[in-house]
PDB file of N, CA and C in Angstrom:
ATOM      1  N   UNK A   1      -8.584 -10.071  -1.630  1.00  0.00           N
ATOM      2  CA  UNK A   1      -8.566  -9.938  -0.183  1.00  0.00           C
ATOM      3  C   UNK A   1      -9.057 -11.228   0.441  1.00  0.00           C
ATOM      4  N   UNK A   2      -8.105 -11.683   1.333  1.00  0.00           N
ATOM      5  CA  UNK A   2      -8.398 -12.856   1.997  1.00  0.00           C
ATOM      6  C   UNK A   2      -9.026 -12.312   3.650  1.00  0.00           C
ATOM      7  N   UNK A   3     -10.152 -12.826   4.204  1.00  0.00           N
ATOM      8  CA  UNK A   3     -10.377 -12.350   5.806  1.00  0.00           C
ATOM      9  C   UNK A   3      -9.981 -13.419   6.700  1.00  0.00           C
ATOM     10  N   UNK A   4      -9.378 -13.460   7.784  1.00  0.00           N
ATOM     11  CA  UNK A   4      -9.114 -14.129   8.487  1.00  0.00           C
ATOM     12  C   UNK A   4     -10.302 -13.948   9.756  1.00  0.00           C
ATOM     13  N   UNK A   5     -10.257 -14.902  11.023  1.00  0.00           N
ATOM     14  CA  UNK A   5     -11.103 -14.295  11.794  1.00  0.00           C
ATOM     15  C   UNK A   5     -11.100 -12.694  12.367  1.00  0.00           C
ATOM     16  N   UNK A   6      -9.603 -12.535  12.920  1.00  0.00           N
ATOM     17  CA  UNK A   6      -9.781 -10.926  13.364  1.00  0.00           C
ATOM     18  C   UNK A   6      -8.545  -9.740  12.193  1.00  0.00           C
ATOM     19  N   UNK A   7      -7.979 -11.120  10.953  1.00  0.00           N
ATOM     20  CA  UNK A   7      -7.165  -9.928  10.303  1.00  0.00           C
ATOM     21  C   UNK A   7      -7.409 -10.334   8.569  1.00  0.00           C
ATOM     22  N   UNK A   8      -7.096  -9.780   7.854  1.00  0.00           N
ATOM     23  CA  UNK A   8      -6.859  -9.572   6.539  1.00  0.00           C
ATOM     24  C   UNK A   8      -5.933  -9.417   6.014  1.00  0.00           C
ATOM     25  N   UNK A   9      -6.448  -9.906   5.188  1.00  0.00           N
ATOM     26  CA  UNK A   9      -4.573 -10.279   3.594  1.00  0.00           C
ATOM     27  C   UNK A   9      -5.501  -9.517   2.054  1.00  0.00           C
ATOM     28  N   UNK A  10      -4.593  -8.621   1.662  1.00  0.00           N
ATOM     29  CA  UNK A  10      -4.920  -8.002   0.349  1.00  0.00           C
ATOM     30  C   UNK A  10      -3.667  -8.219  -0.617  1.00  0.00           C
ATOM     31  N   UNK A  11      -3.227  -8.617  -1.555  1.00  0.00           N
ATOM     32  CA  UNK A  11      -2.551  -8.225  -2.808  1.00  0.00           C
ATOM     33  C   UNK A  11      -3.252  -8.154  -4.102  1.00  0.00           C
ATOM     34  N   UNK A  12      -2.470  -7.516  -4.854  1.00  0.00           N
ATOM     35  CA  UNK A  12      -2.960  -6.910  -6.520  1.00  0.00           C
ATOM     36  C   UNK A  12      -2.287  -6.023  -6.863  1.00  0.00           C
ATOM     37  N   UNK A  13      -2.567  -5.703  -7.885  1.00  0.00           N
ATOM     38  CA  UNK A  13      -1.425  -4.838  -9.068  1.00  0.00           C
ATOM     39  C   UNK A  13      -3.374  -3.986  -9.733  1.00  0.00           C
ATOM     40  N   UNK A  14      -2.319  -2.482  -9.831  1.00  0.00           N
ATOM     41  CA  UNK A  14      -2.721  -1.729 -10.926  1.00  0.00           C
ATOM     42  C   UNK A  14      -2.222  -0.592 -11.846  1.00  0.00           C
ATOM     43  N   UNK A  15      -2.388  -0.130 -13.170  1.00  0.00           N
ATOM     44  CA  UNK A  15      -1.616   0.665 -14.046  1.00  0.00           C
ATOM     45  C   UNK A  15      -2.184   2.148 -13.968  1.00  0.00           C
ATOM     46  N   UNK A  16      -1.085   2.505 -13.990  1.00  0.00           N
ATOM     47  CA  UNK A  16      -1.570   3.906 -13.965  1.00  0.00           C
ATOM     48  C   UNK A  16      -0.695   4.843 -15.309  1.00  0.00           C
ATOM     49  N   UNK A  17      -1.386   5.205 -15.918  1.00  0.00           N
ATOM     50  CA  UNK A  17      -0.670   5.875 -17.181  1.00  0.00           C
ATOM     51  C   UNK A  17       0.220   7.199 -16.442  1.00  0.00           C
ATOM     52  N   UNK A  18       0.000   8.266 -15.612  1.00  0.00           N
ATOM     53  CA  UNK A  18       1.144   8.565 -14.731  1.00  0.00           C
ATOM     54  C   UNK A  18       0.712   9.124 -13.722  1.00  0.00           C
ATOM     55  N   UNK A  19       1.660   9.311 -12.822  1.00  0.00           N
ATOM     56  CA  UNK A  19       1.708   9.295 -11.305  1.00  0.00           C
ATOM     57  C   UNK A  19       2.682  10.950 -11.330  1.00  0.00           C
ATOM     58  N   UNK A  20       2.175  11.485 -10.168  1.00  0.00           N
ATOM     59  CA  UNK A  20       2.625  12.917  -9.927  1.00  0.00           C
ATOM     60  C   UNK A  20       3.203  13.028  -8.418  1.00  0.00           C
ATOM     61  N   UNK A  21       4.145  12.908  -8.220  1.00  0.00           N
ATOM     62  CA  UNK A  21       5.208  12.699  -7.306  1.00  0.00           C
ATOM     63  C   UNK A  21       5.348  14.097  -6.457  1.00  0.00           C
ATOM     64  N   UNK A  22       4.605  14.289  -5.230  1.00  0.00           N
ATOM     65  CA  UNK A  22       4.894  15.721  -4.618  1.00  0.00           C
ATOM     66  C   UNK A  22       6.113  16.110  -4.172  1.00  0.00           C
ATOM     67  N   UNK A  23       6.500  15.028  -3.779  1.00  0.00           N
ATOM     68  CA  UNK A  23       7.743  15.149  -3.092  1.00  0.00           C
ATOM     69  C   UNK A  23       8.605  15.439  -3.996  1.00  0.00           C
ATOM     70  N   UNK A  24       9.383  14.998  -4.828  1.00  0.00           N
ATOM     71  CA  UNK A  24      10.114  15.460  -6.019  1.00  0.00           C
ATOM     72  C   UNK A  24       9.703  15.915  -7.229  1.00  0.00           C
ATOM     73  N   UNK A  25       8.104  16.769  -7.222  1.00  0.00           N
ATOM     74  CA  UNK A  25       7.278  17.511  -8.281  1.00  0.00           C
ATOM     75  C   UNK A  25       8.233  17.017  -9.479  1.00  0.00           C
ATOM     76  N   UNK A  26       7.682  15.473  -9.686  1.00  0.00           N
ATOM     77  CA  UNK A  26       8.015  15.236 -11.330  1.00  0.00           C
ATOM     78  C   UNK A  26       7.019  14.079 -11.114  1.00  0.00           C
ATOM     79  N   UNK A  27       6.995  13.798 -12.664  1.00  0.00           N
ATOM     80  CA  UNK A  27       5.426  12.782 -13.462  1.00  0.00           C
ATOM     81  C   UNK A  27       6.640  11.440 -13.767  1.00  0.00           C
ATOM     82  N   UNK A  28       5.555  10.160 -13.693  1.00  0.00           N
ATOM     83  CA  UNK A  28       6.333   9.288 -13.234  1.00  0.00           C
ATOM     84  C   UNK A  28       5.585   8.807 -15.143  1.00  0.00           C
ATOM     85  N   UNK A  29       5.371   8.231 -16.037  1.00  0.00           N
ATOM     86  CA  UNK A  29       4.573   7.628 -16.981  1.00  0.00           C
ATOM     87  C   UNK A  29       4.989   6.077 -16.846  1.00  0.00           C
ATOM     88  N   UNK A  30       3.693   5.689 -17.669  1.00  0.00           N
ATOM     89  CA  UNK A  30       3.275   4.122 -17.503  1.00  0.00           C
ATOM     90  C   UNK A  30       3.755   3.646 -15.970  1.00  0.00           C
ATOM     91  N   UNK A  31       3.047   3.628 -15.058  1.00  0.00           N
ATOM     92  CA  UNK A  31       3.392   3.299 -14.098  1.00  0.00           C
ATOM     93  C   UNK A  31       2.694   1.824 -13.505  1.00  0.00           C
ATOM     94  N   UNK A  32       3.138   0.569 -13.488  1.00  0.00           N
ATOM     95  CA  UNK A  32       2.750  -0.883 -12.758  1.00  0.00           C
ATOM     96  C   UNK A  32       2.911  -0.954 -11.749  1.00  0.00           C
ATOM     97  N   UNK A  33       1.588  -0.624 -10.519  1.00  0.00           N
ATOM     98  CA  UNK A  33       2.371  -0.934  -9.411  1.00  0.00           C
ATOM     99  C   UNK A  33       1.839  -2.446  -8.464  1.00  0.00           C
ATOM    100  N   UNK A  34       2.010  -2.893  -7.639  1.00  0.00           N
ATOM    101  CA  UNK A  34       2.032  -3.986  -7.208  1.00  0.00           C
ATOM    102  C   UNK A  34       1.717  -3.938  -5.491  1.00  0.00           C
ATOM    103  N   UNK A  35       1.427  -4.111  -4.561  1.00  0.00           N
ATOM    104  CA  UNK A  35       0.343  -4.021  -3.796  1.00  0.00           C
ATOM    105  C   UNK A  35       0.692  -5.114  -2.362  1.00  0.00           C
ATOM    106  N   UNK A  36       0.405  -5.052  -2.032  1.00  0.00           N
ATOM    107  CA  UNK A  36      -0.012  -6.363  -0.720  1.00  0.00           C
ATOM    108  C   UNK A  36       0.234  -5.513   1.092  1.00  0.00           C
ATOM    109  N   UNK A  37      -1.190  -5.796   1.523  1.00  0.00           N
ATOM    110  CA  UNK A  37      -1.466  -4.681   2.329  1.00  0.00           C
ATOM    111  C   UNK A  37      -1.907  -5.942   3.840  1.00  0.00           C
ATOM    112  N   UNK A  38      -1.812  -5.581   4.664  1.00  0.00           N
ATOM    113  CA  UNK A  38      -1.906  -6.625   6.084  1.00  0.00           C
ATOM    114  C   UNK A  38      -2.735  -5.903   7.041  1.00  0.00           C
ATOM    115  N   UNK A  39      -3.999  -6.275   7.748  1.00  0.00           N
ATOM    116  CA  UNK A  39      -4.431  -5.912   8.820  1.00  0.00           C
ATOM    117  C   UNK A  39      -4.790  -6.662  10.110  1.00  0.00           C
ATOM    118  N   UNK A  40      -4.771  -6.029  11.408  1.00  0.00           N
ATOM    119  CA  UNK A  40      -5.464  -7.248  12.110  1.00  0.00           C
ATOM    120  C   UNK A  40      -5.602  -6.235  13.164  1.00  0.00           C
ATOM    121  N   UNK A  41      -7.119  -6.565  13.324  1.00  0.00           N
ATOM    122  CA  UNK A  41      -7.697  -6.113  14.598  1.00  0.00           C
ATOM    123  C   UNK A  41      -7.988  -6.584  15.929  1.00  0.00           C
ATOM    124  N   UNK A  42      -6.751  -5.971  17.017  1.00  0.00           N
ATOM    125  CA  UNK A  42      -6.633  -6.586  18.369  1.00  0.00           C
ATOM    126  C   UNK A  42      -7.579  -6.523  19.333  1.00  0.00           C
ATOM    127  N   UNK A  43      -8.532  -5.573  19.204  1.00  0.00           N
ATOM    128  CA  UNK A  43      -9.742  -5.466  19.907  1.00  0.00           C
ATOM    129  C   UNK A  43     -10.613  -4.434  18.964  1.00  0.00           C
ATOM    130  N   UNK A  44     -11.602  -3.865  20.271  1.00  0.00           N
ATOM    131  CA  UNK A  44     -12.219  -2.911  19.442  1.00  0.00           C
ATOM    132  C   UNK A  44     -11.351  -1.373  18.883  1.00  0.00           C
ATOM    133  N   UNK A  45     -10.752  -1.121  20.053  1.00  0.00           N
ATOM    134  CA  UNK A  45     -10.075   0.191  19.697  1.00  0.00           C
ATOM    135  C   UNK A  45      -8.850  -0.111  19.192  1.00  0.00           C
ATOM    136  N   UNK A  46      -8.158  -1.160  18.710  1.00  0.00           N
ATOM    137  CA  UNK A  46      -6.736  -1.130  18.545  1.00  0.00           C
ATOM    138  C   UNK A  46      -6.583  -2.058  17.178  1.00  0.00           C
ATOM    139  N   UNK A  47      -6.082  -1.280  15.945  1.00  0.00           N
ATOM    140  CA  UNK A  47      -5.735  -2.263  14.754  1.00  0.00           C
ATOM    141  C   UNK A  47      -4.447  -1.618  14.194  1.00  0.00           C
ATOM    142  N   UNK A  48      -3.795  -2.488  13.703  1.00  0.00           N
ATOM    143  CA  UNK A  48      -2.539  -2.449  13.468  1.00  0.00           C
ATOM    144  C   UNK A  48      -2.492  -3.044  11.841  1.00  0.00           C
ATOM    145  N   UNK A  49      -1.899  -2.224  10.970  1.00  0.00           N
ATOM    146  CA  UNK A  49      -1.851  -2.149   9.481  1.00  0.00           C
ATOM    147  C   UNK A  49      -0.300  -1.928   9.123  1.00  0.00           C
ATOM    148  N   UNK A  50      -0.138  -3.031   7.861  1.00  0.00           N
ATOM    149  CA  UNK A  50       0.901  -2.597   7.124  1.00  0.00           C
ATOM    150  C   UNK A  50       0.855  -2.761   6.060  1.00  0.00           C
ATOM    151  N   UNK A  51       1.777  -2.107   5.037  1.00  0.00           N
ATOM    152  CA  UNK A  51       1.283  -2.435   3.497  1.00  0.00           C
ATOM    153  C   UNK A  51       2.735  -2.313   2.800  1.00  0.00           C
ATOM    154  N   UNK A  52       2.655  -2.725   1.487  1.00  0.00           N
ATOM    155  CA  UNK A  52       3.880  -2.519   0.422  1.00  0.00           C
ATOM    156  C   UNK A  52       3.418  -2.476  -0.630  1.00  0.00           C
ATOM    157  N   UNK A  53       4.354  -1.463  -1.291  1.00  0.00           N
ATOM    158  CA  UNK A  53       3.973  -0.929  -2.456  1.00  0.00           C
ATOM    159  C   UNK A  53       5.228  -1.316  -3.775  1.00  0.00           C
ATOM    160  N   UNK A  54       5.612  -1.198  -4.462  1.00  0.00           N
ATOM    161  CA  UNK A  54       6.351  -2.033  -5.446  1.00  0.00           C
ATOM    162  C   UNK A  54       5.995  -0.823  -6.891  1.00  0.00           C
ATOM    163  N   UNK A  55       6.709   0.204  -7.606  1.00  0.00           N
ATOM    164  CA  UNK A  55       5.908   0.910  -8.302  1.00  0.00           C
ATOM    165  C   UNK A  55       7.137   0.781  -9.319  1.00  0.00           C
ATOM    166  N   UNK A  56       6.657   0.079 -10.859  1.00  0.00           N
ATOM    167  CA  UNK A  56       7.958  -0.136 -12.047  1.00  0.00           C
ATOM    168  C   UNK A  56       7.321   0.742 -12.920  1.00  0.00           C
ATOM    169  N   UNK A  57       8.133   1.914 -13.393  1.00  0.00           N
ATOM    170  CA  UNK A  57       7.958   2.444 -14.198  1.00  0.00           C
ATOM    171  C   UNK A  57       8.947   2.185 -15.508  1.00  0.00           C
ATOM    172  N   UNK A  58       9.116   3.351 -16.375  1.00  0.00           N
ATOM    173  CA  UNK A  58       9.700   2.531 -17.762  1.00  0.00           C
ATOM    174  C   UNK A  58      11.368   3.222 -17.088  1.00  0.00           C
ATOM    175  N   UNK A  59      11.676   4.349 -16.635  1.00  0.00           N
ATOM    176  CA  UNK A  59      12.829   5.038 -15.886  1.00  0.00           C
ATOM    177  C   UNK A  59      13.081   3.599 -14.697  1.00  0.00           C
ATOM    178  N   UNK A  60      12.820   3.405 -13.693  1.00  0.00           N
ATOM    179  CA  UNK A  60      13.120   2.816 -12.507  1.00  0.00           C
ATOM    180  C   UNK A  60      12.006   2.362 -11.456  1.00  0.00           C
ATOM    181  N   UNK A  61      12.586   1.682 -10.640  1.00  0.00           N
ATOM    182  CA  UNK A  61      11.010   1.257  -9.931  1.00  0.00           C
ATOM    183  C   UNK A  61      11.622   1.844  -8.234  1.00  0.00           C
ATOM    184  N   UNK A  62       9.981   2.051  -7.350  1.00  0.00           N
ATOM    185  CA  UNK A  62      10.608   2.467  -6.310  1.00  0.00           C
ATOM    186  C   UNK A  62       9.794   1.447  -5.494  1.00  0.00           C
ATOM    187  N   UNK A  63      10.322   1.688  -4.191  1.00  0.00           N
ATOM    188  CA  UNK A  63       9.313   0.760  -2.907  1.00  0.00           C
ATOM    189  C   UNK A  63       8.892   1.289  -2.347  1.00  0.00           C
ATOM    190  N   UNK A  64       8.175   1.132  -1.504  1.00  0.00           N
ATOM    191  CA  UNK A  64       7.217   1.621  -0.277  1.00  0.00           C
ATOM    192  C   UNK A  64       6.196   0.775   0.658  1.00  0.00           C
ATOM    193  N   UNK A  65       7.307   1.074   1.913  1.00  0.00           N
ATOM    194  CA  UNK A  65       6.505   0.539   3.263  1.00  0.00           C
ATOM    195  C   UNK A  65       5.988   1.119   4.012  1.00  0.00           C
ATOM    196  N   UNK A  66       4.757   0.807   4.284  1.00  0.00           N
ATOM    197  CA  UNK A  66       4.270   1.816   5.529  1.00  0.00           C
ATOM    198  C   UNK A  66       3.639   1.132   6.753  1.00  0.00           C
ATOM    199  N   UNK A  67       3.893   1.480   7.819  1.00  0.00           N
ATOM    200  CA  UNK A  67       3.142   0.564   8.896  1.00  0.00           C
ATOM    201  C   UNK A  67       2.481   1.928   9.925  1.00  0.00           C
ATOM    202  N   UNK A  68       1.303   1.065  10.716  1.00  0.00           N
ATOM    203  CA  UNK A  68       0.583   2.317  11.737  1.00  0.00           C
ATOM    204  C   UNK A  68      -0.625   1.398  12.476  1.00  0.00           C
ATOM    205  N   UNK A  69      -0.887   2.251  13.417  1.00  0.00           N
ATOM    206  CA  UNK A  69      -1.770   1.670  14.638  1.00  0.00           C
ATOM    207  C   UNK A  69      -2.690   2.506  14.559  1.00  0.00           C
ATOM    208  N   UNK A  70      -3.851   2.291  15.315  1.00  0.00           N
ATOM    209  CA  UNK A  70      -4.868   3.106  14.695  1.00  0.00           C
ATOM    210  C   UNK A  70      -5.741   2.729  16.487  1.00  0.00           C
ATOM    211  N   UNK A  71      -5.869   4.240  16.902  1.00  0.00           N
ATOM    212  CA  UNK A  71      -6.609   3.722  18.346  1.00  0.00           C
ATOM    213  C   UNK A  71      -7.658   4.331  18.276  1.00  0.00           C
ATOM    214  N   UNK A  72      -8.684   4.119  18.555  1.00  0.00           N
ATOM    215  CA  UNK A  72     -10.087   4.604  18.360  1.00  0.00           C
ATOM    216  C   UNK A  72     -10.767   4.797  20.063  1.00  0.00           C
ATOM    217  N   UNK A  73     -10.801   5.713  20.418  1.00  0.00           N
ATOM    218  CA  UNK A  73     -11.526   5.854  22.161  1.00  0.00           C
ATOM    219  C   UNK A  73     -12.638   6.883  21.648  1.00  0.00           C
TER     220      UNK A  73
END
């Protein structure tokens, strides 16, 4: 994790021997996944996040983006 003055930088990788998938109730094995996540905070009440996900298993690999705002009053 890198900090900037008001945002942040994260990447990294970790293994997971398996992963349990709700959405399509099946087990994923040996799973590598890969990481890099973004924040930055516009004031006090307002931060804005995004992340990616990268997940290779020994079957196929999938992606995942997610982005969101976050207001705090």
């Amino acid at each position: 994790t890198y900090q900037f003055s008001k945002s942040s930088a994260s990447i990294g990788t970790y293994y997971s021997l398996y992963k349990f998938d709700l959405f399509t109730n099946s087990e994923r094995d040996h799973v590598r996944t890969y990481y890099m996540k973004l924040r930055h905070k516009f004031n006090d009440s307002v931060t804005l996040e995004g992340d990616y996900e990268l997940e290779d298993n020994d079957y196929d690999q999938y992606q995942r983006l997610r982005l969101g705002v976050t207001w705090n009053f």
